[in-house]
N, C-alpha and C. Protein backbone atom coordinates (compact mmCIF):
# COMPACT_ATOMS: atom_id res chain seq x y z
N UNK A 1 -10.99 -2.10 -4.83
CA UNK A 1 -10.24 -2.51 -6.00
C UNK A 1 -9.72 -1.32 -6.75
N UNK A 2 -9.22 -1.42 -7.92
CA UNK A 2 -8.44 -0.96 -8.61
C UNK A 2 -8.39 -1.15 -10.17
N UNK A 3 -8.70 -0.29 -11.29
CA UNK A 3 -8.07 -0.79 -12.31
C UNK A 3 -6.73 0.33 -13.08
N UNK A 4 -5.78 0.09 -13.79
CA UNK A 4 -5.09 0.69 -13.86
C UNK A 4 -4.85 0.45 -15.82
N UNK A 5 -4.69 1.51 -16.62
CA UNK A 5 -5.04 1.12 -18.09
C UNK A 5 -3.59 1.97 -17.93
N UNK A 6 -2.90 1.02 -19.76
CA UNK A 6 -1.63 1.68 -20.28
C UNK A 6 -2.11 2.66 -21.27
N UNK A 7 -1.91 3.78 -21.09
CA UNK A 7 -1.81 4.41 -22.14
C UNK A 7 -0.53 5.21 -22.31
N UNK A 8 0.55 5.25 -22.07
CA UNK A 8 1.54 5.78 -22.59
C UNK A 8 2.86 5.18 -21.85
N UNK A 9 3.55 4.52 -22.59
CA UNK A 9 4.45 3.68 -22.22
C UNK A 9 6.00 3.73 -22.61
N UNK A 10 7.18 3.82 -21.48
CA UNK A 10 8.35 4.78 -21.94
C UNK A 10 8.94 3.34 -22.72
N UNK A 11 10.42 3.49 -23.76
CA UNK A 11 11.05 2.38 -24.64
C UNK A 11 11.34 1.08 -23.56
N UNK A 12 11.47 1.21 -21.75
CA UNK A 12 11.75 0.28 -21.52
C UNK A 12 11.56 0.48 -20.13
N UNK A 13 11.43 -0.45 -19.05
CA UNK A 13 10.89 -0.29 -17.88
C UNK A 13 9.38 0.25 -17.33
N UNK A 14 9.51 0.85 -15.93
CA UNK A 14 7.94 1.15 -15.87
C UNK A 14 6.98 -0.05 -15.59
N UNK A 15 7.90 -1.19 -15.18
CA UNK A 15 6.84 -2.27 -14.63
C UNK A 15 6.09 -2.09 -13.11
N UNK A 16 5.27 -2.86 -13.06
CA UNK A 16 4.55 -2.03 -11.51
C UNK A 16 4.24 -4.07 -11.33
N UNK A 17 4.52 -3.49 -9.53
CA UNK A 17 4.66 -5.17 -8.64
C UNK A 17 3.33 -4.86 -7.91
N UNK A 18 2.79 -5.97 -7.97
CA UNK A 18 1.73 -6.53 -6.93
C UNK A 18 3.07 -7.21 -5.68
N UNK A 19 2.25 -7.12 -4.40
CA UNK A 19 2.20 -8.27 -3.27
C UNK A 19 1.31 -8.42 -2.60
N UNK A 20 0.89 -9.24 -2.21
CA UNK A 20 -0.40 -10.60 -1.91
C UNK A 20 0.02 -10.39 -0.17
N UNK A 21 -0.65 -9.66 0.06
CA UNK A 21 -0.77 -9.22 2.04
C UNK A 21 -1.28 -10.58 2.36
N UNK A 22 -2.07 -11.30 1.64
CA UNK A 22 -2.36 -12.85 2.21
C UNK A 22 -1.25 -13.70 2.27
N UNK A 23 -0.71 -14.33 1.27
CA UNK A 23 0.49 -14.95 1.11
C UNK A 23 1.59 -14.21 1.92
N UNK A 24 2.00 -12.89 2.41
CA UNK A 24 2.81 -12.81 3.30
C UNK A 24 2.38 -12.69 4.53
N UNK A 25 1.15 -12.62 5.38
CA UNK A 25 0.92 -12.81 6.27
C UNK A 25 0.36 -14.53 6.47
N UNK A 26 0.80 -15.39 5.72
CA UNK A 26 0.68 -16.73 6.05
C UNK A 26 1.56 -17.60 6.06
N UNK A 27 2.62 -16.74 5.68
CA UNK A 27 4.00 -17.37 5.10
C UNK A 27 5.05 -16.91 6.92
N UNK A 28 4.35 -15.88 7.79
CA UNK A 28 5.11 -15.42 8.93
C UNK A 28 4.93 -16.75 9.77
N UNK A 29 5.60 -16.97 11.19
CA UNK A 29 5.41 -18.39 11.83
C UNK A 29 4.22 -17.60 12.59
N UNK A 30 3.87 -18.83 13.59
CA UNK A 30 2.41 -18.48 14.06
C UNK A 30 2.76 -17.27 15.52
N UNK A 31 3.55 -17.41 16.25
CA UNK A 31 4.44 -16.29 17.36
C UNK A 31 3.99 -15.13 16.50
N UNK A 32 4.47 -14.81 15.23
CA UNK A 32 3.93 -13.43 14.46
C UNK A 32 2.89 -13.24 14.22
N UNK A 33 2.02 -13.97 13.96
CA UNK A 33 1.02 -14.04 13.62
C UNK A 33 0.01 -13.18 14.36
N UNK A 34 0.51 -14.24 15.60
CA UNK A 34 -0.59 -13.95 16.79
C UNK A 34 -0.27 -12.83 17.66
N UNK A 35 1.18 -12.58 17.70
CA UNK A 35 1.66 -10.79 17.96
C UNK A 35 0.72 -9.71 17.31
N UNK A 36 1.00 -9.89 15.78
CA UNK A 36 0.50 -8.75 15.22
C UNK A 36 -0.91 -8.84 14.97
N UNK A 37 -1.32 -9.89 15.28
CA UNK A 37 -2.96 -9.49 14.89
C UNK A 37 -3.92 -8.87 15.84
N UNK A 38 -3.72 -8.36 17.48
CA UNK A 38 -4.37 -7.90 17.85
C UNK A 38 -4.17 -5.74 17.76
N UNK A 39 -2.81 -6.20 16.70
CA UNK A 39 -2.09 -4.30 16.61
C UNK A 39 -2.67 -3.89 15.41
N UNK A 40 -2.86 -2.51 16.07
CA UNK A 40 -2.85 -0.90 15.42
C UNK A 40 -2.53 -0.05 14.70
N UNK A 41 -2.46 -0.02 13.62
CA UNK A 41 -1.22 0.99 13.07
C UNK A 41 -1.67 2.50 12.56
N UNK A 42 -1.12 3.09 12.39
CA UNK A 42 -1.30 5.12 11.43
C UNK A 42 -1.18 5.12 10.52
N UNK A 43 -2.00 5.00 9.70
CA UNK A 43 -1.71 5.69 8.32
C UNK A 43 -2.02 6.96 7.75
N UNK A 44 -0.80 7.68 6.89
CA UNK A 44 -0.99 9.07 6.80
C UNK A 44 -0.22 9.37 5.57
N UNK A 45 -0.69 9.51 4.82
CA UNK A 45 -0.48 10.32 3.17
C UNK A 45 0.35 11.05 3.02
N UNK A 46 0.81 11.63 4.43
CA UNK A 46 1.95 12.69 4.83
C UNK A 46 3.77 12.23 4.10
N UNK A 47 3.45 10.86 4.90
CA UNK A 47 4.38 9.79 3.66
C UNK A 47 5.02 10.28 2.65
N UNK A 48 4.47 9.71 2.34
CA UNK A 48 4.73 10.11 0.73
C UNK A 48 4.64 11.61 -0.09
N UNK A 49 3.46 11.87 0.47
CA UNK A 49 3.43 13.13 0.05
C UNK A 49 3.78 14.45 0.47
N UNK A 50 5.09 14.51 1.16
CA UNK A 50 5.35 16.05 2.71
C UNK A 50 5.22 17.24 1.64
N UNK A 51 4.89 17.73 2.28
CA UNK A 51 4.88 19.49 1.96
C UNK A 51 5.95 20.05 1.49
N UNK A 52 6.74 19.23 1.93
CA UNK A 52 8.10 20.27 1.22
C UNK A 52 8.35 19.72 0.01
N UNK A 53 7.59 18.76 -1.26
CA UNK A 53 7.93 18.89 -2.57
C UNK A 53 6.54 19.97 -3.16
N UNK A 54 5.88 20.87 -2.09
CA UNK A 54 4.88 21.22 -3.30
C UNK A 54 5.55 23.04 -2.86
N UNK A 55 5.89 23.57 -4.03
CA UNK A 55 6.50 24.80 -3.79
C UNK A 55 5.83 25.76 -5.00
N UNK A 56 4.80 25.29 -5.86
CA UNK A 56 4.60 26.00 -6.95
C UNK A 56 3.23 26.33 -6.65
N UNK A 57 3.13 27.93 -7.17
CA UNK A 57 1.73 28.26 -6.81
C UNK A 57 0.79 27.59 -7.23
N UNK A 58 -0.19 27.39 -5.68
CA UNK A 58 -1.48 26.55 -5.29
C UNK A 58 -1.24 25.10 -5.01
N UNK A 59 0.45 24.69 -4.96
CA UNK A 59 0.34 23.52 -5.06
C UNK A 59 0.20 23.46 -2.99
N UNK A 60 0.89 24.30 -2.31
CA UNK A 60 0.24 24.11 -0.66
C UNK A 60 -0.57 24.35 -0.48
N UNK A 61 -1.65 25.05 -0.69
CA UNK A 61 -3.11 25.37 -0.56
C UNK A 61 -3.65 24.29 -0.85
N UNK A 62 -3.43 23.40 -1.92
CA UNK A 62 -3.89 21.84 -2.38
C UNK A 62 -3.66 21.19 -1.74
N UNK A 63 -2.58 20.94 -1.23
CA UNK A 63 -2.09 20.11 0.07
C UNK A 63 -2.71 20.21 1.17
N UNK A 64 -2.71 21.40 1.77
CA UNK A 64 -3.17 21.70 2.90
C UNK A 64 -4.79 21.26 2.84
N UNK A 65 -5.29 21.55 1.70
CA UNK A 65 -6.89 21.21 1.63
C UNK A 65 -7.14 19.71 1.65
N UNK A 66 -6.24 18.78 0.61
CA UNK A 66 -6.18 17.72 0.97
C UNK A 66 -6.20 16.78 2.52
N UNK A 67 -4.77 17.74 2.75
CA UNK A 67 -4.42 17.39 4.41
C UNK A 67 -6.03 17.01 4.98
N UNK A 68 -6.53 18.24 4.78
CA UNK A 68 -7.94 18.41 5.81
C UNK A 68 -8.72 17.55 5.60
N UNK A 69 -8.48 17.00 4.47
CA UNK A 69 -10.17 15.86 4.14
C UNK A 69 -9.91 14.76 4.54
N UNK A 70 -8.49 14.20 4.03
CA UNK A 70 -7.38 13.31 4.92
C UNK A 70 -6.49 12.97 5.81
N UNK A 71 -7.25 13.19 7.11
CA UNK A 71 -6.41 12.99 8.09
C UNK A 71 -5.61 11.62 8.62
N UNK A 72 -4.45 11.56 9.30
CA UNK A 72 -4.12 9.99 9.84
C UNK A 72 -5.37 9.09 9.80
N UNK A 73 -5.59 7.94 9.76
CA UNK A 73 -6.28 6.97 10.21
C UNK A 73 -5.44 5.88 10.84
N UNK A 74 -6.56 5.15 11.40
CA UNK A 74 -5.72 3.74 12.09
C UNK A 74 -6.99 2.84 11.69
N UNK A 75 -5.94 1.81 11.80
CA UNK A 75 -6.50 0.55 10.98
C UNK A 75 -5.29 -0.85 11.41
N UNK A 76 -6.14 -2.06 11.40
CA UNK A 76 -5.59 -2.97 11.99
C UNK A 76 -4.04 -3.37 11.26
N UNK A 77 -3.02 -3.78 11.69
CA UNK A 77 -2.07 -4.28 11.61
C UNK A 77 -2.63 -5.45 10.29
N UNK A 78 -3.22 -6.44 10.87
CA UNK A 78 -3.92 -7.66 10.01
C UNK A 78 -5.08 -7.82 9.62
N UNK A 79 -5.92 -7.41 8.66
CA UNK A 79 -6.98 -6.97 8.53
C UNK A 79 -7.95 -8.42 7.61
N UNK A 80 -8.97 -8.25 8.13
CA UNK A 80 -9.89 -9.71 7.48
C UNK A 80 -10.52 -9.07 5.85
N UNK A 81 -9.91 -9.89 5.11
CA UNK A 81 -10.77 -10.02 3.87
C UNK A 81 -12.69 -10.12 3.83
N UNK A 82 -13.39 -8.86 3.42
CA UNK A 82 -14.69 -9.15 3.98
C UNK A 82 -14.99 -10.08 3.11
N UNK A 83 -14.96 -10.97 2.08
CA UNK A 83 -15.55 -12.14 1.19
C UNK A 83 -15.05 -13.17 1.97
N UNK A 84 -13.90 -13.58 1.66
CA UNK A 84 -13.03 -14.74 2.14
C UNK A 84 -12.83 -15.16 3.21
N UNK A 85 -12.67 -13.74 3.82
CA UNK A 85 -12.54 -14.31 5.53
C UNK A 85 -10.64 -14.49 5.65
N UNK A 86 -10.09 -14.73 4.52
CA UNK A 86 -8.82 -14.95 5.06
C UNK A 86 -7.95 -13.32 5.69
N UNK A 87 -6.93 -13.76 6.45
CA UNK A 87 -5.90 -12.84 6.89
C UNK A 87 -5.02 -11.89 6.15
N UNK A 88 -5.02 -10.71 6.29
CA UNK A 88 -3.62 -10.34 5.51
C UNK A 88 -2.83 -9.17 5.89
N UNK A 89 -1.44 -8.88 5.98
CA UNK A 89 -1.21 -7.34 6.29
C UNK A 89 -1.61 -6.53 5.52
N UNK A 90 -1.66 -5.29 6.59
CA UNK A 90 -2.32 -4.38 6.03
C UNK A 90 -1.54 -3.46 6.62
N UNK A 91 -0.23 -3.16 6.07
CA UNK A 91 0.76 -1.97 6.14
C UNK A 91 1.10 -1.82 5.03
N UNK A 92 1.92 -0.57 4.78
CA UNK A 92 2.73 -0.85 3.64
C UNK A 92 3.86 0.69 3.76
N UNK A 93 4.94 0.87 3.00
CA UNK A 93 5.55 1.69 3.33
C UNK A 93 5.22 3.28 2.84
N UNK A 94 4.44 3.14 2.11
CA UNK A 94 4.51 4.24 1.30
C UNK A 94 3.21 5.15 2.44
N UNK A 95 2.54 4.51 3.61
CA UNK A 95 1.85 5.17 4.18
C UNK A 95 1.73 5.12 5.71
N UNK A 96 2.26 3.83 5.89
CA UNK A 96 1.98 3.34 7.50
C UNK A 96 2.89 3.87 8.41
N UNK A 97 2.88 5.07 8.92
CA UNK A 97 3.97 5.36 9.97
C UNK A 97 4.24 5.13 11.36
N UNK A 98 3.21 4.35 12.03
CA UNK A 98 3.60 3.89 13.75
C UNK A 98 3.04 2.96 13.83
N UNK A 99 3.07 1.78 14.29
CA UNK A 99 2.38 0.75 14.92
C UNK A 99 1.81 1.50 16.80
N UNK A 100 0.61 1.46 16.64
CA UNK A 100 0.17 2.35 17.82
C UNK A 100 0.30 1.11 19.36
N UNK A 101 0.63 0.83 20.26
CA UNK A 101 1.15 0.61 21.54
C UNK A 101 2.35 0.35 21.67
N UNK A 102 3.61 -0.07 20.48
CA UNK A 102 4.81 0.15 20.60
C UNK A 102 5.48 1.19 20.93
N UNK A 103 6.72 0.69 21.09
CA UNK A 103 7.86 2.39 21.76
C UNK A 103 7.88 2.33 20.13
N UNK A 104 8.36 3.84 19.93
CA UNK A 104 9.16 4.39 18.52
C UNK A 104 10.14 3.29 17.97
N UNK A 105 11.18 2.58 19.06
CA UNK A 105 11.96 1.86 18.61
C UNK A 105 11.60 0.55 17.90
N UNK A 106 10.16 -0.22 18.63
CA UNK A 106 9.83 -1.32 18.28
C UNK A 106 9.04 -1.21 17.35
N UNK A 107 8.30 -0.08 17.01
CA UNK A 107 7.36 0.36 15.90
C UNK A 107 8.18 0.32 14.65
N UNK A 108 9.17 0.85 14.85
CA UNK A 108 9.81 1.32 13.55
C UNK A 108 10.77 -0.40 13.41
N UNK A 109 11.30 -0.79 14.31
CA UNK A 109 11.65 -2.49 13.89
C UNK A 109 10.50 -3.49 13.16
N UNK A 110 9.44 -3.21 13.85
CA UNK A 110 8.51 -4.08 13.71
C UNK A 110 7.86 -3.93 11.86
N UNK A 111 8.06 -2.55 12.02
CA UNK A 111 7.51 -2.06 10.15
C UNK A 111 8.74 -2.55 9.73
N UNK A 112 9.42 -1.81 10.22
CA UNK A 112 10.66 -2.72 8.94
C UNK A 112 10.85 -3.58 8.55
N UNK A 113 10.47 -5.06 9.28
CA UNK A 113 10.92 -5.94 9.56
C UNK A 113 9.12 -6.60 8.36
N UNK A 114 8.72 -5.86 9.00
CA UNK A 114 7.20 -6.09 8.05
C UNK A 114 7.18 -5.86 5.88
N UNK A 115 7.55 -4.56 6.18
CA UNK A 115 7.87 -3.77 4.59
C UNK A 115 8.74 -4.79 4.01
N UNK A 116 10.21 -5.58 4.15
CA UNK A 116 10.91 -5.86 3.31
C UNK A 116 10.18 -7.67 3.45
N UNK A 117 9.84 -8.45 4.35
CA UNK A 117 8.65 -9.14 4.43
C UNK A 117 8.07 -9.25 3.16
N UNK A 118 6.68 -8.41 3.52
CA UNK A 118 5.82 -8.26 1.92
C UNK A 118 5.83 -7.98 1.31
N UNK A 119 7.57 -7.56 1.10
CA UNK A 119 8.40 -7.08 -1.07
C UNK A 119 8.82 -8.60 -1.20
N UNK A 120 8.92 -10.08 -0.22
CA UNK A 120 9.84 -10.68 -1.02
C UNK A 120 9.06 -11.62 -2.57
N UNK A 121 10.22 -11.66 -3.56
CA UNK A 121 9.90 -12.48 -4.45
C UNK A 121 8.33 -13.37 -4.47
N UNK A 122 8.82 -14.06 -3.35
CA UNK A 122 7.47 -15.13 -3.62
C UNK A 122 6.04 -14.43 -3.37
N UNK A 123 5.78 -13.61 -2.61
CA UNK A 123 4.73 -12.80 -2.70
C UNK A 123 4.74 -11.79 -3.42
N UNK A 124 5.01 -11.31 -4.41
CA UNK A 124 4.68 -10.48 -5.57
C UNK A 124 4.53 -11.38 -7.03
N UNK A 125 4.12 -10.10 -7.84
CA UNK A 125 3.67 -10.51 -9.47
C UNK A 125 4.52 -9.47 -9.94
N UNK A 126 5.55 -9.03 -11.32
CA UNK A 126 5.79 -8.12 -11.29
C UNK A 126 5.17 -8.24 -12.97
N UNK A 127 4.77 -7.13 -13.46
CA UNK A 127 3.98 -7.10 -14.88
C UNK A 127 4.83 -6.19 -15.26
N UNK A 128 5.00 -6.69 -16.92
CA UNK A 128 5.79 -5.64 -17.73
C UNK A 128 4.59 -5.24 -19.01
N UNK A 129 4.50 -4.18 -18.94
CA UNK A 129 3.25 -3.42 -19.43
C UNK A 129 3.32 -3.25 -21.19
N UNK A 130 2.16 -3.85 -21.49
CA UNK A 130 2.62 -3.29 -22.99
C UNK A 130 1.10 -2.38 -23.11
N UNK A 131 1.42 -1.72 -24.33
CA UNK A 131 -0.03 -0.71 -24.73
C UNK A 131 -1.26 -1.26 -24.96
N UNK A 132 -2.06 -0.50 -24.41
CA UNK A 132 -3.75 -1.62 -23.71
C UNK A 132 -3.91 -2.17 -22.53
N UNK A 133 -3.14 -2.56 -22.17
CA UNK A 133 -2.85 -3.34 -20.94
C UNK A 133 -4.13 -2.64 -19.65
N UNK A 134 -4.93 -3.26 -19.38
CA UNK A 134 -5.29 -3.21 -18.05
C UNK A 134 -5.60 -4.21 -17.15
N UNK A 135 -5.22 -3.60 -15.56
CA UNK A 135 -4.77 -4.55 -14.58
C UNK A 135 -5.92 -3.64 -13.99
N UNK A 136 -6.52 -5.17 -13.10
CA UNK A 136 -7.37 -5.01 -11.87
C UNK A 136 -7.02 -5.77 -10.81
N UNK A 137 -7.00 -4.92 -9.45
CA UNK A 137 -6.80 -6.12 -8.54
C UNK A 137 -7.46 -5.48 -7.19
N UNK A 138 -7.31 -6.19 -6.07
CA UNK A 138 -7.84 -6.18 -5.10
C UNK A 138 -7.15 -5.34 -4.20
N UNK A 139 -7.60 -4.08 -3.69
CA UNK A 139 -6.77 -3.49 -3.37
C UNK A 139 -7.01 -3.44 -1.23
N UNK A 140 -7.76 -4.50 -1.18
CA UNK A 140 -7.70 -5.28 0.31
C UNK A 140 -6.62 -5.89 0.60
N UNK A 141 -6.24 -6.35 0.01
CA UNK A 141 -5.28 -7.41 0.45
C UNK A 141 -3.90 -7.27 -0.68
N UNK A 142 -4.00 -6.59 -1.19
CA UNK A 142 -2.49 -6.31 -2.38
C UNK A 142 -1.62 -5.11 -2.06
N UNK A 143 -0.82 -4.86 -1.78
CA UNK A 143 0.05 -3.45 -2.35
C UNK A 143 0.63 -3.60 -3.73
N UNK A 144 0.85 -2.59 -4.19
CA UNK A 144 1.39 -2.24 -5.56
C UNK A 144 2.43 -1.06 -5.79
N UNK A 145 3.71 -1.44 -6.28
CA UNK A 145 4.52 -0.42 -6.65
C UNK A 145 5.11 0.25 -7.77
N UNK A 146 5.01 0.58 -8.56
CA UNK A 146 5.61 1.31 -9.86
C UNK A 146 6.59 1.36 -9.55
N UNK A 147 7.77 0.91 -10.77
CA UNK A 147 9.13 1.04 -11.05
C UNK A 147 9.07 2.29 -11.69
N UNK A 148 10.16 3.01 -10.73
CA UNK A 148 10.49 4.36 -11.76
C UNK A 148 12.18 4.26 -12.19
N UNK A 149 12.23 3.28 -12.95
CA UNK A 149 13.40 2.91 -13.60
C UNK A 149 13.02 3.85 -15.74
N UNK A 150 12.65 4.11 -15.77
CA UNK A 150 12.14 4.72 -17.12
C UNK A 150 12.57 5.97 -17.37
N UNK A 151 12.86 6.63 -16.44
CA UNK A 151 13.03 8.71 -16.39
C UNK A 151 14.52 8.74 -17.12
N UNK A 152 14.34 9.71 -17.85
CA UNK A 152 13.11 10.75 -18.29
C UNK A 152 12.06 11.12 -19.39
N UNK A 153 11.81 9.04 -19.56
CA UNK A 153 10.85 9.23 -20.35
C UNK A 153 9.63 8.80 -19.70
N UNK A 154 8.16 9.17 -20.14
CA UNK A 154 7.51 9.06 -19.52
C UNK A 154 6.46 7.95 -19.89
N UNK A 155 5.39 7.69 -18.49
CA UNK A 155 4.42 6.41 -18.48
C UNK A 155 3.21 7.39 -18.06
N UNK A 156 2.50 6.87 -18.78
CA UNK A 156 1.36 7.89 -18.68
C UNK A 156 0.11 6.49 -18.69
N UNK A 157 -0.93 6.38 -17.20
CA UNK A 157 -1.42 5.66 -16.76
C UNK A 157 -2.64 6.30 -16.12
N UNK A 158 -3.91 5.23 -16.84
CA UNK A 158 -5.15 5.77 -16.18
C UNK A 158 -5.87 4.91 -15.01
N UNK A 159 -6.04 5.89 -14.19
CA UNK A 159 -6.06 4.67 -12.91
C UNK A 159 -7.71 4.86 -12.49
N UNK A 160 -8.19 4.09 -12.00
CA UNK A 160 -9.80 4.09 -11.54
C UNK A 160 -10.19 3.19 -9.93
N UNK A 161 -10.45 3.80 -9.16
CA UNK A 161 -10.30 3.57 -8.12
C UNK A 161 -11.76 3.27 -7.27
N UNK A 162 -11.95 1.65 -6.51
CA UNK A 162 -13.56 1.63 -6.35
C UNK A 162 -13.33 1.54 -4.58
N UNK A 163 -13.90 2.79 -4.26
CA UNK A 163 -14.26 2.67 -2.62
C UNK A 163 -13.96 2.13 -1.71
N UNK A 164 -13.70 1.56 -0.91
CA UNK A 164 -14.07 -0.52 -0.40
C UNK A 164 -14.88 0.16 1.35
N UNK A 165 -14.09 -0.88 1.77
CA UNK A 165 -15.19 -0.95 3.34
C UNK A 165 -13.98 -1.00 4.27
N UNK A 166 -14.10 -0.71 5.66
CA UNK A 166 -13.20 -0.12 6.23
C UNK A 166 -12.84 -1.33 6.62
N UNK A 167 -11.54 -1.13 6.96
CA UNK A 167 -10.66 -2.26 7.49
C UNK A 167 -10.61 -2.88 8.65
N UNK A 168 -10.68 -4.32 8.64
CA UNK A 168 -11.48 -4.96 10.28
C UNK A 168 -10.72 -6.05 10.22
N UNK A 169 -10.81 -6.72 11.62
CA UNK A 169 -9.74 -7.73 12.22
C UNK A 169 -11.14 -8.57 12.70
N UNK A 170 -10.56 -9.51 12.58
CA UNK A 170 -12.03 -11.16 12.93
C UNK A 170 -13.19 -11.13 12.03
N UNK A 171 -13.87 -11.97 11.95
CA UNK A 171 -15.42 -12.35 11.62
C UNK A 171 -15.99 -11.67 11.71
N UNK A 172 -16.34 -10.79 10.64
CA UNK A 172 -17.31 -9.52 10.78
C UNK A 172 -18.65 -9.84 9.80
N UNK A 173 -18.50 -11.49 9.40
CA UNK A 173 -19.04 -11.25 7.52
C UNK A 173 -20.47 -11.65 8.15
């Protein structure tokens, strides 16, 4: 899970979206379903974060140290909720870079085709933040994105982050 507190909030924008990896992996027909639930995917921090925005002293040495503690992982395509038991994806764009037994071509269709998927409307919440505000959610089965519609004023947000358990496909409970 996740909690995330407002403390500094720009005159307008700066809303941040939930989407519900359950509700879009139940909303796919069952052909998808049953494709993607026995796949693989990479995830890597590299994403989002490449080396070439950190240029100020110690900020690559940080990186690089990071790099080391965080390497790629893989983790299921559709991953089981350990309470519930229900289904949900478990990609998202800001980290997942290959679906592992696809070619490059079908990997990168298959995410794509996944990412704009679990942005639509009906599976998200989008919250418009006022001061105090804290949000908790489940960070198994949710992605979350910050609008950076606000610059160049700023949102200043305290975030608290709880552990979880590694990510698994079937009846594990």
């Amino acid at each position: 899970g996740a909690f995330l507190s407002a403390q500094r909030l720009p005159p307008t924008g700066g809303d941040t979206l939930w989407a519900s990896g359950i509700a879009a992996f139940e909303a796919l027909s069952a052909p998808w379903r049953q494709f993607l639930a026995g796949l693989d995917a990479e995830h890597d921090f590299v994403k989002s974060f490449p080396l070439e925005r950190y240029s100020a002293a110690g900020e690559r040495e940080r990186w690089f140290e990071a790099r080391s503690k965080h390497p790629p992982v893989t983790h299921p395509v559709v991953r089981t909720h350990p309470v519930t038991g229900r289904q949900a994806l478990f990609v998202n764009e800001g980290f997942t870079t290959r679906i592992l037994g696809l070619t490059p071509k079908e990997s990168e269709a298959t995410l794509r085709f996944l990412f704009e998927h679990v942005a639509r409307p009906e599976f998200t919440l989008r919250w418009r933040w006022r001061q105090g505000d804290v949000a908790f959610w489940d960070n198994r089965v949710t992605q979350h994105y910050a609008t950076a519609d606000y610059l160049p004023a700023r949102r200043v947000m305290h975030r608290a982050t709880i552990l979880g358990d590694r990510p698994y496909r079937g009846d594990l409970r």
